[in-house]
C-alpha atoms as a PDB file:
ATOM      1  CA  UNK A   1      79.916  98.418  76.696  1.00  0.00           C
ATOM      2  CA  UNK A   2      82.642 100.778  78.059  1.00  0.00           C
ATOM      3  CA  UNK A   3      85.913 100.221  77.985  1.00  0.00           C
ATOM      4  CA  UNK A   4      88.372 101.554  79.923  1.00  0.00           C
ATOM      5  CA  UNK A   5      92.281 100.811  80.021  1.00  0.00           C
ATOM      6  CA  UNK A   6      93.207  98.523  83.101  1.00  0.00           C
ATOM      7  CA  UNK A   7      96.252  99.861  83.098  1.00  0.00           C
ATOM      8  CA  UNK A   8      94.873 103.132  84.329  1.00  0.00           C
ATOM      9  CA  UNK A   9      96.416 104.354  87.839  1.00  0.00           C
ATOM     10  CA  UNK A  10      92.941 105.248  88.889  1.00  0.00           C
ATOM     11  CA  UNK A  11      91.563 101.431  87.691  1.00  0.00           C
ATOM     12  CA  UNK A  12      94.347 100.067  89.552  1.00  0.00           C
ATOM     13  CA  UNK A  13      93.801 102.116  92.740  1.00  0.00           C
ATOM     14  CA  UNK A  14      89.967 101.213  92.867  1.00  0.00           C
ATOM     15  CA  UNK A  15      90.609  97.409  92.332  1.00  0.00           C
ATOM     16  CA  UNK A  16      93.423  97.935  95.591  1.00  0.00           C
ATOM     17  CA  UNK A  17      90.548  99.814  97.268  1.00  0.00           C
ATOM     18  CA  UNK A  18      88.290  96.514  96.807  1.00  0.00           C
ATOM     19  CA  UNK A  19      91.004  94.162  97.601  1.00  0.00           C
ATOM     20  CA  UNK A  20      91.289  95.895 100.900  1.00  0.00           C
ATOM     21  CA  UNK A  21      87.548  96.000 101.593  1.00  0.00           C
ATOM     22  CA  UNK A  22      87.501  92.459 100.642  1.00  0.00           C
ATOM     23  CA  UNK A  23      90.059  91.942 103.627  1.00  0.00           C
ATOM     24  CA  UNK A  24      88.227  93.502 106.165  1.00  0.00           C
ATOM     25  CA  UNK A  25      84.754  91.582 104.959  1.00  0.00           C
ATOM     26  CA  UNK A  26      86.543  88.487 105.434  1.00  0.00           C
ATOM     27  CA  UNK A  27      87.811  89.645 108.451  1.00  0.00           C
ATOM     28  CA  UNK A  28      84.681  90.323 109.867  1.00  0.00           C
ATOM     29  CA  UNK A  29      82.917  87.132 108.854  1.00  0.00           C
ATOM     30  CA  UNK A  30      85.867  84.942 110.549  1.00  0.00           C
ATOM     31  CA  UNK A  31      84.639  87.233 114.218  1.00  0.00           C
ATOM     32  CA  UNK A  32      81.128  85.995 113.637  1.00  0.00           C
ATOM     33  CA  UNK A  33      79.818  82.793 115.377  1.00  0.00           C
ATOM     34  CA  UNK A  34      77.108  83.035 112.942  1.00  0.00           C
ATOM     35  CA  UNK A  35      79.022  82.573 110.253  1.00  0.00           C
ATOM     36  CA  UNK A  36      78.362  80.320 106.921  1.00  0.00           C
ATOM     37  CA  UNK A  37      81.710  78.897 106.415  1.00  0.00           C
ATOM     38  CA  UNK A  38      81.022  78.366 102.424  1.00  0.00           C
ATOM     39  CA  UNK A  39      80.580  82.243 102.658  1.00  0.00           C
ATOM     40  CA  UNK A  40      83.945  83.024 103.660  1.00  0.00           C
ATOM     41  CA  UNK A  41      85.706  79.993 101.406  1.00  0.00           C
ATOM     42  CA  UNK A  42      83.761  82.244  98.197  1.00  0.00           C
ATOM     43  CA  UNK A  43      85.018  85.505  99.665  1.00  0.00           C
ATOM     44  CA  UNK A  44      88.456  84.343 100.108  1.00  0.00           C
ATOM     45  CA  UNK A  45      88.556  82.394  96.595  1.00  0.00           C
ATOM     46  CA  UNK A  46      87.794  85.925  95.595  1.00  0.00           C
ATOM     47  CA  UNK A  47      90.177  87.552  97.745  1.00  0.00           C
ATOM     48  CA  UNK A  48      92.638  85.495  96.213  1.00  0.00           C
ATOM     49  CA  UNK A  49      91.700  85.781  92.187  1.00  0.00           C
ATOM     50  CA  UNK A  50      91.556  89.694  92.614  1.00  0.00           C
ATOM     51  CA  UNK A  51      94.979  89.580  94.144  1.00  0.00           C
ATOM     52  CA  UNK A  52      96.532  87.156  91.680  1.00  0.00           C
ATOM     53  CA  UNK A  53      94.196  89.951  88.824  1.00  0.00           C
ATOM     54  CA  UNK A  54      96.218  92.470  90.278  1.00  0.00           C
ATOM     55  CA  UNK A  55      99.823  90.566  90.406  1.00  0.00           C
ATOM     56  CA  UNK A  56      98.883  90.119  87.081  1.00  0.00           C
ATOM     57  CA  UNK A  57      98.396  93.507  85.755  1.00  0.00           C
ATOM     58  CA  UNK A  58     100.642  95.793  87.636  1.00  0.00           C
ATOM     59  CA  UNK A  59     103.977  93.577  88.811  1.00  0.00           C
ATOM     60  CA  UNK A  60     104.565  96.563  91.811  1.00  0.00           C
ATOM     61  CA  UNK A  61     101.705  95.324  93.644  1.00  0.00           C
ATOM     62  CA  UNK A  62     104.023  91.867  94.294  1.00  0.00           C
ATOM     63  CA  UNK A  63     106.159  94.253  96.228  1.00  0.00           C
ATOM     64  CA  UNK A  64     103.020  96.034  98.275  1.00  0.00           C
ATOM     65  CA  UNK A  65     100.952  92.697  99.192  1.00  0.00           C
END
């Protein structure tokens, strides 16, 4: 197993990056008529424990959204 600090700018920028691209999935999937509502309720249960993650382990992100 590696392990890598969290703490690291470059860890912190990459889990941003995915909270973003986890915003515009779920954006996407709310367009779609097609659309399996349990889908987006797991993607946005995820949305939401990757933001609270990141609340968690860098406080400045509380003042970016």
């Amino acid at each position: 197993m590696i392990c890598m600090p969290i703490d690291d700018a470059r860890m912190l920028c990459w889990l941003r990056s995915q909270l973003r691209v986890l915003s515009a999935w779920r954006e996407e999937l709310v367009c779609r008529n097609e659309t399996d509502l349990e889908a987006v309720t797991r993607l946005e249960q995820h949305h939401q424990w990757l933001h609270a993650e990141l609340e968690r382990l860098d406080p400045a992100t509380r003042l970016h959204g």
